[in-house]
PDB file of N, CA and C in Angstrom:
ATOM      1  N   UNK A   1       0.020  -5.368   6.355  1.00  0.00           N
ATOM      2  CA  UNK A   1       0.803  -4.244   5.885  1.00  0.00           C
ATOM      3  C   UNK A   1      -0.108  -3.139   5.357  1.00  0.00           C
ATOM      4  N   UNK A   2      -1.118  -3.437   4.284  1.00  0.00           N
ATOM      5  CA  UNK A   2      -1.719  -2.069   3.809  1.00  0.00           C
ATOM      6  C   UNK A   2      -2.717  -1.935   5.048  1.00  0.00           C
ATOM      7  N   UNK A   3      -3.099  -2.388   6.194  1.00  0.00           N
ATOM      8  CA  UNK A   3      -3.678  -2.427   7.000  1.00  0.00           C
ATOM      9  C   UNK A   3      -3.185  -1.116   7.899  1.00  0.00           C
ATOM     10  N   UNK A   4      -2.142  -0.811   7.938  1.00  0.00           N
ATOM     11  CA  UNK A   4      -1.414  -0.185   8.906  1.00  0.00           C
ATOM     12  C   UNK A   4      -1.006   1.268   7.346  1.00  0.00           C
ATOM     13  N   UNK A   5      -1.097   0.939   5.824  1.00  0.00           N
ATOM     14  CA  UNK A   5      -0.557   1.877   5.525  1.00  0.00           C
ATOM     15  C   UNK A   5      -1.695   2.467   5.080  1.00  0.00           C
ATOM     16  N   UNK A   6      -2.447   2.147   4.744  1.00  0.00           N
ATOM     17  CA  UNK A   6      -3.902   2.647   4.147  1.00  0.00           C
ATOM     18  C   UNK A   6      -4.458   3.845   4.865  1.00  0.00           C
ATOM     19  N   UNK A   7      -4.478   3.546   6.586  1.00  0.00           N
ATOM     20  CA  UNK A   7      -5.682   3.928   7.441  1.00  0.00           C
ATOM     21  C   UNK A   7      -4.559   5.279   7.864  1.00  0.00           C
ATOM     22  N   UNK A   8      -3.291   4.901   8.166  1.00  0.00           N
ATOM     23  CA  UNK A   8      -2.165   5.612   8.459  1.00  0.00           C
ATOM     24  C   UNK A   8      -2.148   6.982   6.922  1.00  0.00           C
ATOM     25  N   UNK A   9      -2.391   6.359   5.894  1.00  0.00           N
ATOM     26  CA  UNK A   9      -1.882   7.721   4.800  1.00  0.00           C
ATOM     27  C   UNK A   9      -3.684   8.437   5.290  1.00  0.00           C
ATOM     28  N   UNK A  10      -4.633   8.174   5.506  1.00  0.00           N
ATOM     29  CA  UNK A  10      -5.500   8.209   5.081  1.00  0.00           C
ATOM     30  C   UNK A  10      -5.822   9.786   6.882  1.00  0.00           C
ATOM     31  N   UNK A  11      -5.529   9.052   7.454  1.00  0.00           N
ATOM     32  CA  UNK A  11      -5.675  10.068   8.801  1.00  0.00           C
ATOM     33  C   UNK A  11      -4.538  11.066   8.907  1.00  0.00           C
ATOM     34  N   UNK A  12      -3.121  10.913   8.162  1.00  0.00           N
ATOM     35  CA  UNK A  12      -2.433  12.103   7.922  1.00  0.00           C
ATOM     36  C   UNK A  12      -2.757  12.851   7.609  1.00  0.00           C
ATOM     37  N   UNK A  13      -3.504  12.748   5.754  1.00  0.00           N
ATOM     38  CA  UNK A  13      -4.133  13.385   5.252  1.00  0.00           C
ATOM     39  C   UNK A  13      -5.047  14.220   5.456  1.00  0.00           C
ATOM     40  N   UNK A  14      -6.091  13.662   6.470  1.00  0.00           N
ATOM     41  CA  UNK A  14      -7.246  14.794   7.027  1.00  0.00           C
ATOM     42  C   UNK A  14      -6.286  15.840   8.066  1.00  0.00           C
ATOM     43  N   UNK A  15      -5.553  15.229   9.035  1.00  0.00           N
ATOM     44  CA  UNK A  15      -5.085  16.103   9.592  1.00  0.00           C
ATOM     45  C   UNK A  15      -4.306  16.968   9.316  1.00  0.00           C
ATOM     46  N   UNK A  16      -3.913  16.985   8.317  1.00  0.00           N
ATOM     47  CA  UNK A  16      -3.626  17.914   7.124  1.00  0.00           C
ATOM     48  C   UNK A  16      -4.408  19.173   6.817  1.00  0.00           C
ATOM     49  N   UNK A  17      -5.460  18.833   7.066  1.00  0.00           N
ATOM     50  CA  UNK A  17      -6.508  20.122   6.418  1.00  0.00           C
ATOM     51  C   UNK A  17      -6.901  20.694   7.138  1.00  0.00           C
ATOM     52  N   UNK A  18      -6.436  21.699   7.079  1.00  0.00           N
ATOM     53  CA  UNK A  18      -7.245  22.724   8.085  1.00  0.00           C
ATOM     54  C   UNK A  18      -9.086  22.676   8.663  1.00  0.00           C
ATOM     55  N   UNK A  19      -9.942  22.702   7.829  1.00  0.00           N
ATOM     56  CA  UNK A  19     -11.293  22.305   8.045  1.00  0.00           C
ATOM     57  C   UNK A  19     -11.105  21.453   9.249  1.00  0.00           C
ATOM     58  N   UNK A  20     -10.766  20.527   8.906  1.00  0.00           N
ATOM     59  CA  UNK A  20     -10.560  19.162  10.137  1.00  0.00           C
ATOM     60  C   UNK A  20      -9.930  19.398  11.190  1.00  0.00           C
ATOM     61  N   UNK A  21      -9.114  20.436  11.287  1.00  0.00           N
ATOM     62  CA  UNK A  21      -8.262  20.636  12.366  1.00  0.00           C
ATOM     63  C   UNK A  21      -9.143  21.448  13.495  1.00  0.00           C
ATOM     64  N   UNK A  22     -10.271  22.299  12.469  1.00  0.00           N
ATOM     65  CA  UNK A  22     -11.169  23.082  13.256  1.00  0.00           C
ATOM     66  C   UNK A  22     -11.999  22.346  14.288  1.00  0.00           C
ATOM     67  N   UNK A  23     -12.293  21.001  13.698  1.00  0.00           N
ATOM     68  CA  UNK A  23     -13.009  20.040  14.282  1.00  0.00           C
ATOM     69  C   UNK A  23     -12.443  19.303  14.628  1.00  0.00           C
ATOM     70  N   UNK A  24     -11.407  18.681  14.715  1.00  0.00           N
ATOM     71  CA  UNK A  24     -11.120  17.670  15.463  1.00  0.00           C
ATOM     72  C   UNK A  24      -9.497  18.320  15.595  1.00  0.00           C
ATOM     73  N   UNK A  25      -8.822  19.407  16.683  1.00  0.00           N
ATOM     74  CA  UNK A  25      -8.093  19.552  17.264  1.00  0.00           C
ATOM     75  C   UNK A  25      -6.932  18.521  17.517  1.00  0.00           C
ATOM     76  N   UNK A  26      -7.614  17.881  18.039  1.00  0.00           N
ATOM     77  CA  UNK A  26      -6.741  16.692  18.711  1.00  0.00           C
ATOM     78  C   UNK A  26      -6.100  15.966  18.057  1.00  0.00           C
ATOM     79  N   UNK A  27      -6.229  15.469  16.422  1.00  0.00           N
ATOM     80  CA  UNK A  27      -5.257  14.955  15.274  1.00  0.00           C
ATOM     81  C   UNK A  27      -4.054  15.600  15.908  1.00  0.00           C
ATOM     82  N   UNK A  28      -3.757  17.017  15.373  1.00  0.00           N
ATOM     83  CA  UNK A  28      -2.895  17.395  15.744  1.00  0.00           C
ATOM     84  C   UNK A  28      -2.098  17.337  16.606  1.00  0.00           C
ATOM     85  N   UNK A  29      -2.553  17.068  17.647  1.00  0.00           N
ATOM     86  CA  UNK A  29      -1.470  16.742  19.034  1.00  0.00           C
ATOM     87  C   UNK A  29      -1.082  15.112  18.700  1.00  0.00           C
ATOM     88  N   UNK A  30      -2.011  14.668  18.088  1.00  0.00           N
ATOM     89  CA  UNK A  30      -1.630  12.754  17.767  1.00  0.00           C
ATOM     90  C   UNK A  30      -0.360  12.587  16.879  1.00  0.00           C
ATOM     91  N   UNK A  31      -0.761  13.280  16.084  1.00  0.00           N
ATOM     92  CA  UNK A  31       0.397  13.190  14.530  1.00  0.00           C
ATOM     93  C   UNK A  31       1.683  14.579  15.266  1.00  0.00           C
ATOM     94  N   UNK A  32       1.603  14.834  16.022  1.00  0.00           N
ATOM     95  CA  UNK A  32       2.234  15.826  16.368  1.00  0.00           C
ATOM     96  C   UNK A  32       2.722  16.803  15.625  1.00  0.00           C
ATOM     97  N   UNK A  33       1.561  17.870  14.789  1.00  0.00           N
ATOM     98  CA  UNK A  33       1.548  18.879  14.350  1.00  0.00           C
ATOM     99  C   UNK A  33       1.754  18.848  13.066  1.00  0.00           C
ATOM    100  N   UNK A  34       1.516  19.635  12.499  1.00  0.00           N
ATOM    101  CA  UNK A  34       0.924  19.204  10.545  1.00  0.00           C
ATOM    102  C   UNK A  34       1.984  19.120  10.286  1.00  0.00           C
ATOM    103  N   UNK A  35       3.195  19.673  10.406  1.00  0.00           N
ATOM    104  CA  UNK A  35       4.328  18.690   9.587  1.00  0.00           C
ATOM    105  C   UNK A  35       4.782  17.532   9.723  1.00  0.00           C
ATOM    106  N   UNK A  36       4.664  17.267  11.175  1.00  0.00           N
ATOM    107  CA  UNK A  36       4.805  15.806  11.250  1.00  0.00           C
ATOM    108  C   UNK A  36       3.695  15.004   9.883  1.00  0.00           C
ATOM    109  N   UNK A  37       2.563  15.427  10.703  1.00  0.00           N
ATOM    110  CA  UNK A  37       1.529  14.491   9.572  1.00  0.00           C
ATOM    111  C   UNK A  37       2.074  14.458   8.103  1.00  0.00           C
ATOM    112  N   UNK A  38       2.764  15.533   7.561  1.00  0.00           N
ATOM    113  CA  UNK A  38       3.388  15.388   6.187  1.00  0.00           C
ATOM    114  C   UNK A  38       4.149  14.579   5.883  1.00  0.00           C
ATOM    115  N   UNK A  39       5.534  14.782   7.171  1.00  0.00           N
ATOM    116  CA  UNK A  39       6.209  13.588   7.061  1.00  0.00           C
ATOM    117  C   UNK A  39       5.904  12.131   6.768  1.00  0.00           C
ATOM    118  N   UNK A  40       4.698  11.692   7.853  1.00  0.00           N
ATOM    119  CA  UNK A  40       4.195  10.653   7.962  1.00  0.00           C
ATOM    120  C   UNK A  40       3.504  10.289   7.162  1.00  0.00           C
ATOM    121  N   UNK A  41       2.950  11.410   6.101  1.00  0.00           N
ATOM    122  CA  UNK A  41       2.167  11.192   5.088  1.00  0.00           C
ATOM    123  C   UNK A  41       2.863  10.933   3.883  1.00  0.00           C
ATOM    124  N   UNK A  42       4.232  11.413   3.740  1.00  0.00           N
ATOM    125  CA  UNK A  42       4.866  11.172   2.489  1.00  0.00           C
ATOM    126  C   UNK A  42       5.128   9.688   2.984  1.00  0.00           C
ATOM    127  N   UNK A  43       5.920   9.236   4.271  1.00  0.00           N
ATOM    128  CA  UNK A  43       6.224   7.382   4.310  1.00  0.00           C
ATOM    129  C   UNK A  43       5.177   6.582   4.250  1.00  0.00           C
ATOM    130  N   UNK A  44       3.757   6.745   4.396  1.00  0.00           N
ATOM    131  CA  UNK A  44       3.376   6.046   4.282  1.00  0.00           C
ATOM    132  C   UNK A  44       3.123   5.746   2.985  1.00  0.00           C
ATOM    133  N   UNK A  45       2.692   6.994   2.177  1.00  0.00           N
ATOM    134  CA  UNK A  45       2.483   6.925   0.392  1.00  0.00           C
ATOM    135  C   UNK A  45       3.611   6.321  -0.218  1.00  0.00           C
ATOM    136  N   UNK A  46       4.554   6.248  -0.196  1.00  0.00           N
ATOM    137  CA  UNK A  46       6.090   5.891  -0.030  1.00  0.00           C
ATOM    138  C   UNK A  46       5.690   4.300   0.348  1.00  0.00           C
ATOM    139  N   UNK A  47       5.682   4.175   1.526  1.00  0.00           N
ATOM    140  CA  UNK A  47       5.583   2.475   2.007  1.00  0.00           C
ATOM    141  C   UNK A  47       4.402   2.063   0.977  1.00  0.00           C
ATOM    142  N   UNK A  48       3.259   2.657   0.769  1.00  0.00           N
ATOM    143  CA  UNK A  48       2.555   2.217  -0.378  1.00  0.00           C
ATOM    144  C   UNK A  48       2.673   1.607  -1.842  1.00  0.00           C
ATOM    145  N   UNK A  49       3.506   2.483  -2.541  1.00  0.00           N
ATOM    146  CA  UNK A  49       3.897   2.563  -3.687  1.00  0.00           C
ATOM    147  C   UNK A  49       5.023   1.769  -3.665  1.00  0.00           C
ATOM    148  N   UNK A  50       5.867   1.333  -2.373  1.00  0.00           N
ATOM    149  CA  UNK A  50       6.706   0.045  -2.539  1.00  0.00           C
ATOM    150  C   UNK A  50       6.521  -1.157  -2.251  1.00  0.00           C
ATOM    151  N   UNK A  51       5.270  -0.912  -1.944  1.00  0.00           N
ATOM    152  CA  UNK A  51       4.278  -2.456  -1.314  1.00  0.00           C
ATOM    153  C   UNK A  51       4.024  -2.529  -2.571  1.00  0.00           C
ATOM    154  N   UNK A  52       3.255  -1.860  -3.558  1.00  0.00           N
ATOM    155  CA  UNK A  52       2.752  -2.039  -4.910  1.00  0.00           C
ATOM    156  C   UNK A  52       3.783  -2.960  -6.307  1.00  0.00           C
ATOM    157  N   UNK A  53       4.743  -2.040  -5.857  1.00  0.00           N
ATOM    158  CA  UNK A  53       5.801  -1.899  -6.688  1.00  0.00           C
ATOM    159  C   UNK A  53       6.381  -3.692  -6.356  1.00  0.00           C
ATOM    160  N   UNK A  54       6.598  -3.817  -5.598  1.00  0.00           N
ATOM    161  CA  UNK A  54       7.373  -5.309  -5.105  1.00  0.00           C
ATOM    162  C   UNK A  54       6.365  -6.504  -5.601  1.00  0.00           C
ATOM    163  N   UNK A  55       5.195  -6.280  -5.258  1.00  0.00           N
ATOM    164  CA  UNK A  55       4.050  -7.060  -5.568  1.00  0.00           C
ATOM    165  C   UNK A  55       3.929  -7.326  -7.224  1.00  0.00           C
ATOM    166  N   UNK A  56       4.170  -6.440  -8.237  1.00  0.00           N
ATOM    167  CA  UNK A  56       4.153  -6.576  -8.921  1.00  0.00           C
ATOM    168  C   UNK A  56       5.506  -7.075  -9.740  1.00  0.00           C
ATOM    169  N   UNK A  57       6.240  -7.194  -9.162  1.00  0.00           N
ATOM    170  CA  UNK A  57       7.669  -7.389  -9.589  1.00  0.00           C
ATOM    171  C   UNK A  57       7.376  -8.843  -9.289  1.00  0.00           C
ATOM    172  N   UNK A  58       6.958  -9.343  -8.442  1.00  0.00           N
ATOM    173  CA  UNK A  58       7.060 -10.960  -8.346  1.00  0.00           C
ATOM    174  C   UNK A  58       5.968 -11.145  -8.897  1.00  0.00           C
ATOM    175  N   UNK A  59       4.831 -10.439  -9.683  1.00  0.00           N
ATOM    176  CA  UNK A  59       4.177 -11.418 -10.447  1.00  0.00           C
ATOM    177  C   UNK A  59       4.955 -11.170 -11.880  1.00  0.00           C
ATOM    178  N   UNK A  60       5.588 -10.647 -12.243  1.00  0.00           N
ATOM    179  CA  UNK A  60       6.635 -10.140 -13.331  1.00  0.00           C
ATOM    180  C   UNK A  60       7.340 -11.647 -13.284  1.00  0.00           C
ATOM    181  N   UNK A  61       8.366 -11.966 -11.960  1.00  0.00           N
ATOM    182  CA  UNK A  61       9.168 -12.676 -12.069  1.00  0.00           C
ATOM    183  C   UNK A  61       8.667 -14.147 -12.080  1.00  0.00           C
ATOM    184  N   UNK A  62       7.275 -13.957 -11.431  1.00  0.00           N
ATOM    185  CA  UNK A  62       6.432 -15.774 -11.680  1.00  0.00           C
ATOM    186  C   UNK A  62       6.255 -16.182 -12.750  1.00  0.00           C
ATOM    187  N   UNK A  63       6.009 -15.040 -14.204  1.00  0.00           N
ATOM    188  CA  UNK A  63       5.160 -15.513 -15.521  1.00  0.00           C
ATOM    189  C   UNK A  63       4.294 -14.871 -15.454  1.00  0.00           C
ATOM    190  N   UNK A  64       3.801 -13.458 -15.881  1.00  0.00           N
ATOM    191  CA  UNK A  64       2.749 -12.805 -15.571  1.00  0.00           C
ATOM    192  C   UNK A  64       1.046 -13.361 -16.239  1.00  0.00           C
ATOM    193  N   UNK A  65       1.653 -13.976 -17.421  1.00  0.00           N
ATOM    194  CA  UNK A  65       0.103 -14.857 -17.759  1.00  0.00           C
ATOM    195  C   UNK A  65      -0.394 -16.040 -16.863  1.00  0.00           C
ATOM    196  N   UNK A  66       0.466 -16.841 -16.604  1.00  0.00           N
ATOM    197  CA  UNK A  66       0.113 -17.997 -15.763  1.00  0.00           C
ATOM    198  C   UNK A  66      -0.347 -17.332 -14.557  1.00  0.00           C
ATOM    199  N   UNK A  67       0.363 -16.218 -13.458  1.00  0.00           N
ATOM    200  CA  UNK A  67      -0.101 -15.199 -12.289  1.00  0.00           C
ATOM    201  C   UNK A  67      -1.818 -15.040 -12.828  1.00  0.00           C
ATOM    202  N   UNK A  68      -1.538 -14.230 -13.578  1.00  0.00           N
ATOM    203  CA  UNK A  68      -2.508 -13.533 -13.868  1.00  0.00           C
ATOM    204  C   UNK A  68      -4.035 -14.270 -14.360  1.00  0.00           C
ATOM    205  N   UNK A  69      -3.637 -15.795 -15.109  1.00  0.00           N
ATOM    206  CA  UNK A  69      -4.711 -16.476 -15.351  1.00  0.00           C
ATOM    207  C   UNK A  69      -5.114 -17.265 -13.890  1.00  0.00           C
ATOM    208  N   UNK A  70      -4.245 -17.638 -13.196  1.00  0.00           N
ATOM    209  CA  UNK A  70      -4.701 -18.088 -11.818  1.00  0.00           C
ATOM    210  C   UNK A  70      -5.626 -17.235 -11.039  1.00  0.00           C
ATOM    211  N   UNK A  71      -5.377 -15.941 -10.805  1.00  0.00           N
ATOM    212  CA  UNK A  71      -5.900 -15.084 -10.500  1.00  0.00           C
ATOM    213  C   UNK A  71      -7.390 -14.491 -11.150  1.00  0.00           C
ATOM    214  N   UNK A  72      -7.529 -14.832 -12.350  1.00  0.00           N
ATOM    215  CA  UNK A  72      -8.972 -14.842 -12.617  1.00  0.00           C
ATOM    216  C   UNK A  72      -9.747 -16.283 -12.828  1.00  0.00           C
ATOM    217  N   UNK A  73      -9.023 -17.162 -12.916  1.00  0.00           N
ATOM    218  CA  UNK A  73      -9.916 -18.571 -13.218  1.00  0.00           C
ATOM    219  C   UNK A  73      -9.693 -19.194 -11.624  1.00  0.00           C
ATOM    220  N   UNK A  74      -8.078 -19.584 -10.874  1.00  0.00           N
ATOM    221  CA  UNK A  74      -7.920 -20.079  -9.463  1.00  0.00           C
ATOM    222  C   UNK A  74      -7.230 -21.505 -10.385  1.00  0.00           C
ATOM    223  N   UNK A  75      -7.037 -21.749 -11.432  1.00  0.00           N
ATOM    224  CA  UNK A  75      -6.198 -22.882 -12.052  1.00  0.00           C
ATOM    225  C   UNK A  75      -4.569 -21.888 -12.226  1.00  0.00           C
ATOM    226  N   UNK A  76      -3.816 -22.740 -11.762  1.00  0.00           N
ATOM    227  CA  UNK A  76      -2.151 -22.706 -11.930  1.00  0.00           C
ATOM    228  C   UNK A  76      -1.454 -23.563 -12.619  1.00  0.00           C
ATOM    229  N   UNK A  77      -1.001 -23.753 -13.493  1.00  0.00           N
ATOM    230  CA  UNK A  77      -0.291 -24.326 -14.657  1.00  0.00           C
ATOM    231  C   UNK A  77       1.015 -24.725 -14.199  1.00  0.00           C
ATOM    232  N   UNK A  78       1.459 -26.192 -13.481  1.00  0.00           N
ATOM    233  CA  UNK A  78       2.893 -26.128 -13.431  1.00  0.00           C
ATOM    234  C   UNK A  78       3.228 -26.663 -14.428  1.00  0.00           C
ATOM    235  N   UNK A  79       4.854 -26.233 -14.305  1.00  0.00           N
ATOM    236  CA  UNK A  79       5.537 -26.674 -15.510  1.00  0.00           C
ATOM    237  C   UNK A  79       5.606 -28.062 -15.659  1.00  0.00           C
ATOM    238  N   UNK A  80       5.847 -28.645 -16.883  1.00  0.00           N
ATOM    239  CA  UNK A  80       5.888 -30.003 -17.588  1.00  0.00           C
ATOM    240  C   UNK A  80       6.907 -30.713 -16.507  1.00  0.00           C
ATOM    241  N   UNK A  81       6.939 -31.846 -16.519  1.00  0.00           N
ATOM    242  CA  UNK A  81       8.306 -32.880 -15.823  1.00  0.00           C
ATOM    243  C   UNK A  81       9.216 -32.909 -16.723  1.00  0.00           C
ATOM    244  N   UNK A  82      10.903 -32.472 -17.159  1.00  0.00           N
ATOM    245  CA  UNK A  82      11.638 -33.454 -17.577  1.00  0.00           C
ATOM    246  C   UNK A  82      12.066 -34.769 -17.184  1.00  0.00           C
ATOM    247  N   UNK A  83      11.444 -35.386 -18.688  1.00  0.00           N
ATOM    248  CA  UNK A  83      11.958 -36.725 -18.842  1.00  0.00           C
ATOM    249  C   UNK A  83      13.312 -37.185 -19.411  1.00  0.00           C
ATOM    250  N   UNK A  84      14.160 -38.029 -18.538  1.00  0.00           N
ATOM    251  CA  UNK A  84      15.120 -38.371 -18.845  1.00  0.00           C
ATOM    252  C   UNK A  84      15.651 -39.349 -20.065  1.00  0.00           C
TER     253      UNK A  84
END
């Protein structure tokens, strides 16, 4: 996923700028013309910030200390067994 949104916000963006357009023409015909690239540049920042956003919501909803200590040590804490 950020594979496709990263490289995608990242080449809108240049083709965005005029400088770049001087030099490399051909963005433009790819993204099909700087507003497109805007368009495409707001969904992908957009698909970004809800890739982010979700990601962090399920370490919210896991226990964010236990997430978060796994994530720097690689130990996960399950919960105790009830005993009957």
């Amino acid at each position: 996923m950020l594979g496709v949104l990263i490289p995608g916000m990242v080449l809108t963006g240049m083709t965005m700028s005029p400088s770049l357009n001087a030099t490399w023409p051909l963005m433009l015909d790819i993204f099909g013309g700087r507003q497109s690239a805007r368009s495409l540049h707001f969904l992908f920042a957009a698909g970004l910030v809800g890739f982010i956003m979700v990601h962090l919501l399920m370490v919210l909803l896991a226990g964010p200390f236990n997430e978060i200590r796994s994530m720097i040590t690689g130990r996960y804490r399950l919960p105790k067994e009830k005993t009957r």
